[in-house]
N, C-alpha and C. Protein backbone atom coordinates (compact mmCIF):
# COMPACT_ATOMS: atom_id res chain seq x y z
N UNK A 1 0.84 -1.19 0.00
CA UNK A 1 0.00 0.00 0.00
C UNK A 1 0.88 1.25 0.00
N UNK A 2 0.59 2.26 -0.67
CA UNK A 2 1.02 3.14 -1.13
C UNK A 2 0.28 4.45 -0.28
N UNK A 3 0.81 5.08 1.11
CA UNK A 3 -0.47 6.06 1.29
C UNK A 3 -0.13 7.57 0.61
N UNK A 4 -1.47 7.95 0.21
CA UNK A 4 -0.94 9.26 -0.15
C UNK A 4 -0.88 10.45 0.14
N UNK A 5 -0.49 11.26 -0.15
CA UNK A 5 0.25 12.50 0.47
C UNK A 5 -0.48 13.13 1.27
N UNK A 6 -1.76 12.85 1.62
CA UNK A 6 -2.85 14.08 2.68
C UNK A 6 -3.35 12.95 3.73
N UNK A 7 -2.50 11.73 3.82
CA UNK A 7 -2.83 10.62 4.48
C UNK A 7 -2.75 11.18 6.10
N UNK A 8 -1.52 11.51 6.84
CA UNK A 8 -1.52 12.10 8.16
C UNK A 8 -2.34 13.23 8.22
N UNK A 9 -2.41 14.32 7.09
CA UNK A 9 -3.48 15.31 7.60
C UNK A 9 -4.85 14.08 7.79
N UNK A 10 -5.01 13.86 7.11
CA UNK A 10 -6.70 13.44 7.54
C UNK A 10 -6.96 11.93 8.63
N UNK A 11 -5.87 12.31 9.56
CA UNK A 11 -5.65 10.88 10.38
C UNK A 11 -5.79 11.30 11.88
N UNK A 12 -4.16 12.34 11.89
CA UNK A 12 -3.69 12.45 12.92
C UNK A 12 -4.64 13.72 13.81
N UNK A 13 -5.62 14.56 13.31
CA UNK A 13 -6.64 15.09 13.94
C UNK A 13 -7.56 14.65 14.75
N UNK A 14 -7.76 12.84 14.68
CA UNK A 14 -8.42 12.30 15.74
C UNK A 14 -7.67 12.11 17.03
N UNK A 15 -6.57 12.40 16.72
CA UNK A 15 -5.69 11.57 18.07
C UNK A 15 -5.76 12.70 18.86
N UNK A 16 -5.89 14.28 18.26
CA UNK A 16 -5.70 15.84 19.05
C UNK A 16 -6.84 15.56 19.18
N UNK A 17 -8.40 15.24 18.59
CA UNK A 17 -9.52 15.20 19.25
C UNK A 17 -9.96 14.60 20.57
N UNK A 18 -9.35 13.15 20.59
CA UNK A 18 -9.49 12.42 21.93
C UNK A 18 -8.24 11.73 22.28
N UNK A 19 -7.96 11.68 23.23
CA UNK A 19 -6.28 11.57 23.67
C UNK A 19 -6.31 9.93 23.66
N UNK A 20 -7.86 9.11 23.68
CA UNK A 20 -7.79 7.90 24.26
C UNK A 20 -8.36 6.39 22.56
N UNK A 21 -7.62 7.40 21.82
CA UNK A 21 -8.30 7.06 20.38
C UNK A 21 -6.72 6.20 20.64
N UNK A 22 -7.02 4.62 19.77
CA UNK A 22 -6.00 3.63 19.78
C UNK A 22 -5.15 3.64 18.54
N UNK A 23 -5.96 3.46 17.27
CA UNK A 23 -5.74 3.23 16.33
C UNK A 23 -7.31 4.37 15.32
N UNK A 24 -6.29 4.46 14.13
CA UNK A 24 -7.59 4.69 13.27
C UNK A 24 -7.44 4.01 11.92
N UNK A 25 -8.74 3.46 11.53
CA UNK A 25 -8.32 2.58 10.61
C UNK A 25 -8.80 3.23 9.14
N UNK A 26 -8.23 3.29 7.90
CA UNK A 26 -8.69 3.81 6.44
C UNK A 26 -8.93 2.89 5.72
N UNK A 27 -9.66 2.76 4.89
CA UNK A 27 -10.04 1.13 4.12
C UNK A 27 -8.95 1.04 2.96
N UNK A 28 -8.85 -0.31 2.36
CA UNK A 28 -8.08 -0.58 2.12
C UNK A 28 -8.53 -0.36 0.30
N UNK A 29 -7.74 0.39 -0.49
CA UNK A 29 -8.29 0.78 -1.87
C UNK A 29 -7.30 -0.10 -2.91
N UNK A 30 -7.89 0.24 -3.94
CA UNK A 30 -7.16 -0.81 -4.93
C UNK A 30 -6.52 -0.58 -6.54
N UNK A 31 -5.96 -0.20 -7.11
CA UNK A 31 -5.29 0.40 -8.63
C UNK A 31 -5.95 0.01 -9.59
N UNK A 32 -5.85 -1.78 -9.24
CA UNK A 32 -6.43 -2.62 -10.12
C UNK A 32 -8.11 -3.78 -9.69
N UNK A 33 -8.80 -3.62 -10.60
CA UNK A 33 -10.18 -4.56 -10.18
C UNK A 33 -10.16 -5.47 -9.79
N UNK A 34 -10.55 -5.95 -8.24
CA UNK A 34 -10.65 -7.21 -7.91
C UNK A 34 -11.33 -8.09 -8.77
N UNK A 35 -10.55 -9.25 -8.59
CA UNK A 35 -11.54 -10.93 -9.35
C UNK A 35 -12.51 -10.38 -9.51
N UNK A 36 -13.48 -10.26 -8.41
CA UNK A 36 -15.16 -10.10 -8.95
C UNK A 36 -15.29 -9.29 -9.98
N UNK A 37 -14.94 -7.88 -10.20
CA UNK A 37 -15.07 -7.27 -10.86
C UNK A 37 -14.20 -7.61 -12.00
N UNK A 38 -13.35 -7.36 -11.72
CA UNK A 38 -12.67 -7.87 -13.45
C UNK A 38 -13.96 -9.39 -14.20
N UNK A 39 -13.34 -10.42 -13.64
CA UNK A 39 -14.64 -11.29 -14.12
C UNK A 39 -15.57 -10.94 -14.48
N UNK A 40 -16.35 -9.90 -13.19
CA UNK A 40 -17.71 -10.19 -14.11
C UNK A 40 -17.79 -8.90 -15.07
N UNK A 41 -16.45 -8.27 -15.58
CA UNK A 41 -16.95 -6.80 -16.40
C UNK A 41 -17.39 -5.84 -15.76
N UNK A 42 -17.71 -5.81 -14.71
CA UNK A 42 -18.19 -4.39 -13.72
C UNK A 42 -17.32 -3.89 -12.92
N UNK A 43 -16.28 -3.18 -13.81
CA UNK A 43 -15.23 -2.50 -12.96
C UNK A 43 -15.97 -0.88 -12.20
N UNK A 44 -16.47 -0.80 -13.07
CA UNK A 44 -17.13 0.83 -13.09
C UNK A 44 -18.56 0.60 -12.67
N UNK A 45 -19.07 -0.16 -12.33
CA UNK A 45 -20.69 -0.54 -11.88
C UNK A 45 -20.57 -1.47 -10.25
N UNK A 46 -19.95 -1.93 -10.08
CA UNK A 46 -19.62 -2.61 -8.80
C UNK A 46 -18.63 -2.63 -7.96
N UNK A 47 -18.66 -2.19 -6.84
CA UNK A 47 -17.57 -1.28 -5.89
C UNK A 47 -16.41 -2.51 -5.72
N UNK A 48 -15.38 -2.35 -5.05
CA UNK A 48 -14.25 -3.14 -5.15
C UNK A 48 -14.93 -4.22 -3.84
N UNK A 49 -14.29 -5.58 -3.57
CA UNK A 49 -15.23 -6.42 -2.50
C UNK A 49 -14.70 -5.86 -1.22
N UNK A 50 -13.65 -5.15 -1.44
CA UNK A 50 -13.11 -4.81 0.24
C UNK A 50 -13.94 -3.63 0.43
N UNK A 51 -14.53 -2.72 -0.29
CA UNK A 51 -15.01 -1.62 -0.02
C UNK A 51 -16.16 -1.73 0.95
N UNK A 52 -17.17 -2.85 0.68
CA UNK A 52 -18.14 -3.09 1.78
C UNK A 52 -18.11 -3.26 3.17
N UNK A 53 -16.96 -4.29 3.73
CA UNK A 53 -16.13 -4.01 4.80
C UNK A 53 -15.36 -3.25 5.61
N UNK A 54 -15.15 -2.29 5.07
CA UNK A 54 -14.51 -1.06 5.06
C UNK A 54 -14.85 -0.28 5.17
N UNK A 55 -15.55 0.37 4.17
CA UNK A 55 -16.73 1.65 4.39
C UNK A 55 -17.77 1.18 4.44
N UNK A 56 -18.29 0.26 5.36
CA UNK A 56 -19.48 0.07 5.60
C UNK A 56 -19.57 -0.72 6.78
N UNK A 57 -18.76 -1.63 7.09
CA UNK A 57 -18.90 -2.64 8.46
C UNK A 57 -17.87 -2.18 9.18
N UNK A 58 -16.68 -1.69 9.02
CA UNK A 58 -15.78 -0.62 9.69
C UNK A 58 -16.08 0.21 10.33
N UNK A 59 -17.39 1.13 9.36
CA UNK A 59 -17.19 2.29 9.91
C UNK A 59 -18.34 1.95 11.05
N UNK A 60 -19.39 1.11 10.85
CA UNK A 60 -20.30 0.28 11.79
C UNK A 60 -20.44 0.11 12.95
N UNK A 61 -18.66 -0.33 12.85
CA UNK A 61 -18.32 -1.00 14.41
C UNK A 61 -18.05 0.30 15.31
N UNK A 62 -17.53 1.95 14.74
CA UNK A 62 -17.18 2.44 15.54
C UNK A 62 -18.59 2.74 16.56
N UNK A 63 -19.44 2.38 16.41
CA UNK A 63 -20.13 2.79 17.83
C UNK A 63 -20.09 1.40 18.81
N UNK A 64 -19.46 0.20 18.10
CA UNK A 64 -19.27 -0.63 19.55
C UNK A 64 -17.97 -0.42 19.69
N UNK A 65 -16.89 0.47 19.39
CA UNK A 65 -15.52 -0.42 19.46
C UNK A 65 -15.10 -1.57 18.96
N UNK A 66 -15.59 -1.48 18.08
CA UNK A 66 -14.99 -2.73 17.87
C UNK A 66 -14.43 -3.08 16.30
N UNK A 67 -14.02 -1.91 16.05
CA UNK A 67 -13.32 -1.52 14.30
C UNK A 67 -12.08 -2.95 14.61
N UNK A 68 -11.89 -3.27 13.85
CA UNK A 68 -10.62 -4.26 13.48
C UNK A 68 -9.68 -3.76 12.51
N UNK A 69 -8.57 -3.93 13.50
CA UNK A 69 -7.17 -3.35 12.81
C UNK A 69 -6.92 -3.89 11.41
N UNK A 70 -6.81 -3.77 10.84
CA UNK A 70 -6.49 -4.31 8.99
C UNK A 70 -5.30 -4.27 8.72
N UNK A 71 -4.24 -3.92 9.49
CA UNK A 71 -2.88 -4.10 9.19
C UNK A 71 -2.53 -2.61 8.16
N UNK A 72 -2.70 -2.73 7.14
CA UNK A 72 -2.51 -1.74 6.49
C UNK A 72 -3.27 -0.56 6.58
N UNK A 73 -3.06 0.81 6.09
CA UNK A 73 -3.80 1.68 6.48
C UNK A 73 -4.29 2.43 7.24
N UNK A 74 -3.13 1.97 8.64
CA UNK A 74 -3.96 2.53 9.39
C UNK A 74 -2.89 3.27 10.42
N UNK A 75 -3.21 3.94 11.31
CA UNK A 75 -2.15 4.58 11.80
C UNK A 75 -2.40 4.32 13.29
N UNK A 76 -1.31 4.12 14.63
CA UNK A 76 -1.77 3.92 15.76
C UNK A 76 -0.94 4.76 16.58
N UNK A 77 -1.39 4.56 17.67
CA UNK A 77 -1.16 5.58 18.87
C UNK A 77 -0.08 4.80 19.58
N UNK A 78 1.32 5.41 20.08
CA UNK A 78 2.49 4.78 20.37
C UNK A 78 1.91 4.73 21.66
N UNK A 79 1.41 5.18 22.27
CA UNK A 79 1.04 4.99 23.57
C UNK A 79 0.14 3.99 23.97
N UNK A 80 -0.83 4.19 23.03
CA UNK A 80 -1.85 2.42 23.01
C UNK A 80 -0.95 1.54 22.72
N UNK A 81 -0.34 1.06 21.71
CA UNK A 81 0.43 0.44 21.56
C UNK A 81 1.58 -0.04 22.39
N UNK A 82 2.28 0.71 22.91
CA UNK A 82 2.58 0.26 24.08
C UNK A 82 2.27 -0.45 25.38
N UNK A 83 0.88 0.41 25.61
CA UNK A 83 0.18 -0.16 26.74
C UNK A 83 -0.35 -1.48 26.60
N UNK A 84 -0.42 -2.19 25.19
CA UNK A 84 -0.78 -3.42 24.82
C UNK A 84 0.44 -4.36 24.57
N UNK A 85 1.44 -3.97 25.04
CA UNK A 85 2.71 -4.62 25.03
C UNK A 85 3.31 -4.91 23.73
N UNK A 86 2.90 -3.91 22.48
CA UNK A 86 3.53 -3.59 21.82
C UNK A 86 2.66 -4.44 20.41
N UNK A 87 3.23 -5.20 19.68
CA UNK A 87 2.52 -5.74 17.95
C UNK A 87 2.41 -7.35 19.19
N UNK A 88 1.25 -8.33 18.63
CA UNK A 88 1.15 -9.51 19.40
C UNK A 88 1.89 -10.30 18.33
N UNK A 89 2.66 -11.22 18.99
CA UNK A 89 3.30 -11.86 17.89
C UNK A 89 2.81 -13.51 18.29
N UNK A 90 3.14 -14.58 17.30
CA UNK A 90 3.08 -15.83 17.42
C UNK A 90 2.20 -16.22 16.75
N UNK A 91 1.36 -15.12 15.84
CA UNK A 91 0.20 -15.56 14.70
C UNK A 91 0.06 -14.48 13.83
N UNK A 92 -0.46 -15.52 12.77
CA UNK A 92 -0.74 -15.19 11.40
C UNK A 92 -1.03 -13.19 11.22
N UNK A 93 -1.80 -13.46 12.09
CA UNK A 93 -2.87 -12.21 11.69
C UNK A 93 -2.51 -11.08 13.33
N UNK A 94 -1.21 -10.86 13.14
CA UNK A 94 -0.61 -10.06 14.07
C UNK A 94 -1.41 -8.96 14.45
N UNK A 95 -1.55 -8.05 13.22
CA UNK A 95 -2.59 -6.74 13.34
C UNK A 95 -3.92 -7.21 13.86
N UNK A 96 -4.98 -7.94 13.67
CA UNK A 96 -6.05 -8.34 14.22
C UNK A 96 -5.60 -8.34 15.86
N UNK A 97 -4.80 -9.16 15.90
CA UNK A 97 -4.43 -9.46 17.69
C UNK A 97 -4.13 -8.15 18.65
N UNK A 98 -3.53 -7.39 17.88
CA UNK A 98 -2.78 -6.08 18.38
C UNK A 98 -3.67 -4.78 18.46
N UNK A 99 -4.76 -5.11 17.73
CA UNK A 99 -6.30 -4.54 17.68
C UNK A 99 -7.08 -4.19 18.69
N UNK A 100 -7.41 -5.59 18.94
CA UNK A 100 -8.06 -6.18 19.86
C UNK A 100 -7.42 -5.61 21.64
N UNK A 101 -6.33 -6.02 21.32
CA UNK A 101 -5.24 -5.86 22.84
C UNK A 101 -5.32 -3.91 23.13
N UNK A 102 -4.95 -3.72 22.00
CA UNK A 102 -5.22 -1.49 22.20
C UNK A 102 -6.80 -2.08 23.17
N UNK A 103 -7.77 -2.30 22.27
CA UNK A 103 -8.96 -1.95 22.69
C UNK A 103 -9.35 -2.73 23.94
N UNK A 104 -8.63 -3.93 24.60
CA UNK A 104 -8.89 -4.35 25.58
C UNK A 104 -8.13 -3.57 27.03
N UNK A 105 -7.01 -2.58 26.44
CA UNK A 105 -6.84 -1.23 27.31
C UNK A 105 -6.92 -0.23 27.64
N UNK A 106 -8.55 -0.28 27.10
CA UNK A 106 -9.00 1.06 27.22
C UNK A 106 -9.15 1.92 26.27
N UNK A 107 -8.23 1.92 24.89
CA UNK A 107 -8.72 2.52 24.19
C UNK A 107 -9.20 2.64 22.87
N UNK A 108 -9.51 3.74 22.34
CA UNK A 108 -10.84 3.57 21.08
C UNK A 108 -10.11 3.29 20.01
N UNK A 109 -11.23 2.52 19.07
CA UNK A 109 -10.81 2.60 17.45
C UNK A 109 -11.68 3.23 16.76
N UNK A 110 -11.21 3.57 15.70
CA UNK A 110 -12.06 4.31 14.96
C UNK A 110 -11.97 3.92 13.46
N UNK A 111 -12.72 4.10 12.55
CA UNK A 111 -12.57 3.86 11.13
C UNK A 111 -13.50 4.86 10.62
N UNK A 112 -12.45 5.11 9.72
CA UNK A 112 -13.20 6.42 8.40
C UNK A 112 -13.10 5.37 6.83
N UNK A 113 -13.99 6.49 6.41
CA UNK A 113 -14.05 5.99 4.64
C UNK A 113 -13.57 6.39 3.56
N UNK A 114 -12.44 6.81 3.69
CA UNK A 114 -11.97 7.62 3.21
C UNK A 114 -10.20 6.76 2.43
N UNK A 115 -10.66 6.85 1.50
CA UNK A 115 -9.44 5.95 1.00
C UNK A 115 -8.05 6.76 0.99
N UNK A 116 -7.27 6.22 2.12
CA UNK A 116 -5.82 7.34 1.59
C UNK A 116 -4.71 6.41 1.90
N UNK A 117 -5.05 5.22 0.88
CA UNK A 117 -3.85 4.56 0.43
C UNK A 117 -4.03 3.67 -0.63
N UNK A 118 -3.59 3.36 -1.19
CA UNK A 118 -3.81 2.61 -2.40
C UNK A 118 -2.45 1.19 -3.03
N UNK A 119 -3.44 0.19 -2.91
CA UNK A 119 -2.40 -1.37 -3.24
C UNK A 119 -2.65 -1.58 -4.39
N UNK A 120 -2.39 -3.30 -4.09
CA UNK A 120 -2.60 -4.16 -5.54
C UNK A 120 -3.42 -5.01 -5.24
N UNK A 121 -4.25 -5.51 -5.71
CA UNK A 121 -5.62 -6.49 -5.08
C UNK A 121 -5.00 -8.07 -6.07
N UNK A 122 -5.42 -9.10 -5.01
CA UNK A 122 -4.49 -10.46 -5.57
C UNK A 122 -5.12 -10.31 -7.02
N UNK A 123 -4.19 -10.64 -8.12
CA UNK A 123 -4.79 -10.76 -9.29
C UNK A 123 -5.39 -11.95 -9.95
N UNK A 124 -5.08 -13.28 -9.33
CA UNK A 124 -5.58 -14.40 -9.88
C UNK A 124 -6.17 -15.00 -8.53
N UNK A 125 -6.92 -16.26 -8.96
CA UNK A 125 -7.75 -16.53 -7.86
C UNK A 125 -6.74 -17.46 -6.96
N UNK A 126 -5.63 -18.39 -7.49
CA UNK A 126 -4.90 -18.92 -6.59
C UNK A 126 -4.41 -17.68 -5.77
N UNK A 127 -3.61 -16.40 -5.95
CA UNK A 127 -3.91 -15.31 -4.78
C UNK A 127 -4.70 -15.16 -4.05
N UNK A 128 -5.80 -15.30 -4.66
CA UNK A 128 -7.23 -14.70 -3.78
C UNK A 128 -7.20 -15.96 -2.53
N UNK A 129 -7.60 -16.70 -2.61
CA UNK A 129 -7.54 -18.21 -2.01
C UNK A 129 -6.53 -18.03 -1.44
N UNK A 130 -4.77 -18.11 -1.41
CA UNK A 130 -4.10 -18.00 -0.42
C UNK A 130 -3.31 -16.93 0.55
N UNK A 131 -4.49 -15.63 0.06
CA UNK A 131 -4.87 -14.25 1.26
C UNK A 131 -5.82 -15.16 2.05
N UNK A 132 -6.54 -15.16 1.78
CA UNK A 132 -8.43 -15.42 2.81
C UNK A 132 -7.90 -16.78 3.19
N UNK A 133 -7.16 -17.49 2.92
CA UNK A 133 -6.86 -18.82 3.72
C UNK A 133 -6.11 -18.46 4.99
N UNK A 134 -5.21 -17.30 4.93
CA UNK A 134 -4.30 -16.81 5.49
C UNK A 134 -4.78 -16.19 6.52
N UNK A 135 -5.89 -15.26 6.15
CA UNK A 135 -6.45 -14.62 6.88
C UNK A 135 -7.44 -15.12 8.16
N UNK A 136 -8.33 -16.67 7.44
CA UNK A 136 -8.94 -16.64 8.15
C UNK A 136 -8.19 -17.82 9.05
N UNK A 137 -7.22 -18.68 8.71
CA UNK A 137 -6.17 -18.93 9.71
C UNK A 137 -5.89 -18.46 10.83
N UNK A 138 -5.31 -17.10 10.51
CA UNK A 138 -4.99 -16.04 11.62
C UNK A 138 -5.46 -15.63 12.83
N UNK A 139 -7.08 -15.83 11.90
CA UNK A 139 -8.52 -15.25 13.38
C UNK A 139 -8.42 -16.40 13.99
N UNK A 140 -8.17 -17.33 12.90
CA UNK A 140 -8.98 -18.64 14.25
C UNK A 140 -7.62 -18.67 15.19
N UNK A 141 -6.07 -18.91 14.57
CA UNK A 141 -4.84 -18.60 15.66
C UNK A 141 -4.71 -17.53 16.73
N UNK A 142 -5.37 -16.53 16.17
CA UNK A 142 -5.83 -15.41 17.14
C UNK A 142 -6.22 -15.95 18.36
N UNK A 143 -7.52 -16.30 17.78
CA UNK A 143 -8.69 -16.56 18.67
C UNK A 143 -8.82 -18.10 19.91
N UNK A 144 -7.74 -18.78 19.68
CA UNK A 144 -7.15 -19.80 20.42
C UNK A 144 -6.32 -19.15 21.21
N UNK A 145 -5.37 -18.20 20.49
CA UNK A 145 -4.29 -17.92 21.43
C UNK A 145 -4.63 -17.19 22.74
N UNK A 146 -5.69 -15.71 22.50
CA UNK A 146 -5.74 -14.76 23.39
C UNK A 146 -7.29 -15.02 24.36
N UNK A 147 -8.13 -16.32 23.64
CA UNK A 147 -9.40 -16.89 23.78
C UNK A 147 -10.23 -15.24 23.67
N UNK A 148 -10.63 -15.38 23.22
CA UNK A 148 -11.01 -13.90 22.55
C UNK A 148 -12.64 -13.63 23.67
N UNK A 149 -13.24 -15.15 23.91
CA UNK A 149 -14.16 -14.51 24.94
C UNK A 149 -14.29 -14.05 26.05
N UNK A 150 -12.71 -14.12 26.37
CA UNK A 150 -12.55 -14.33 28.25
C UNK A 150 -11.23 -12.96 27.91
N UNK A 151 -11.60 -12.33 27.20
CA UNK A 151 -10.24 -10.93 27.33
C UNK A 151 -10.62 -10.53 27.99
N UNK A 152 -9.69 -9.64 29.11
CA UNK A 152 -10.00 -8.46 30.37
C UNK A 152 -9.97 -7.60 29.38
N UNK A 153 -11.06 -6.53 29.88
CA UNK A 153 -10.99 -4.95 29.20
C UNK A 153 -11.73 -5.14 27.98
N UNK A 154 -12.52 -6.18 27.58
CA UNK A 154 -13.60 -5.88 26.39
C UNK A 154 -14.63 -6.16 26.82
N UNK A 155 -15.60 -5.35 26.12
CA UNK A 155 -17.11 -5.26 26.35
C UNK A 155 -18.07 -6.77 25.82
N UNK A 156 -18.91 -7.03 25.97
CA UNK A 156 -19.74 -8.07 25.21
C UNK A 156 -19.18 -7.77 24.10
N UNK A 157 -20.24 -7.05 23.14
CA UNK A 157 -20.03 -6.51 21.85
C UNK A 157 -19.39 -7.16 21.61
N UNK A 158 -17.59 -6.26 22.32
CA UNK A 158 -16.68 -6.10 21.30
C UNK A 158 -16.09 -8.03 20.87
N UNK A 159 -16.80 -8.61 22.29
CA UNK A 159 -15.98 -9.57 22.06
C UNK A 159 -16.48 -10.65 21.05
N UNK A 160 -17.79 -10.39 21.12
CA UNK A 160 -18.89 -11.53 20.20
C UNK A 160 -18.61 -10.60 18.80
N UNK A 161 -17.75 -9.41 18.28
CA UNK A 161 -18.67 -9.10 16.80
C UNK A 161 -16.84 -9.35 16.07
N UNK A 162 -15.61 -9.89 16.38
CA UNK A 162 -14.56 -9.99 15.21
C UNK A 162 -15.34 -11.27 14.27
């Protein structure tokens, strides 16, 4: 991902808004048409597949807390980060874990819709298949490791909606 140049202006104003903001997350944009779209010809008629997640179930969660870190895109607070003992390591899906841990100390996430970075979306479907294998690996390694229902410092919600 590539962010671009007005990326910290339109970031780092939440963190001067509330001192207790963790992370903020930007959705993840794309150069080239995902599978779906390329396939089915609707590059220009059907939004990219990450966009729904993103600007739409992202921005969702900010009234439970419970935005999920995406790894890319996003910018965090050295101080949350810290207080969560830093990136969780020992699985797949590091950023998910390290998410979760900010917000199980107290503090907020947030997600905007606002695209200010831009990748490469897998181009063939053996890519596609071994992202989302990867990914959903990760949650479930996550979710063994830190037992995601029994975290100190999360709400119901946050803990029933990754």
């Amino acid at each position: 991902m590539i962010p671009r140049r007005h990326f910290l202006m339109r970031t780092l104003p939440y963190f001067v808004r509330d001192q207790k903001i963790g992370f903020i997350q930007t959705p993840q944009t794309f150069y080239n048409p995902d599978l779906f779209q390329y396939n089915l010809y609707s590059e220009k008629s059907t939004p990219n597949e990450q966009d729904y997640f993103y600007r739409d179930v992202q921005v969702m969660r900010n009234r439970s807390n419970s935005v999920i870190y995406g790894g890319t895109n996003t910018i965090l607070s050295r101080e949350a980060l810290e207080a969560a003992g830093g990136f969780f390591v020992g699985v797949i899906t590091e950023d998910f874990a390290t998410g979760m841990m900010i917000q199980a100390k107290g503090y907020k996430s947030f997600a905007i819709d606002e695209g200010l970075a831009v990748g490469m979306a897998p181009e063939d479907l053996k890519s596609l298949i071994n992202q989302r294998r990867r990914w959903a690996r990760g949650c479930i390694q996550t979710g063994k490791k830190i037992n995601l229902l029994f975290v100190q410092g999360l709400d119901c919600v946050s803990r029933l909606s990754p």
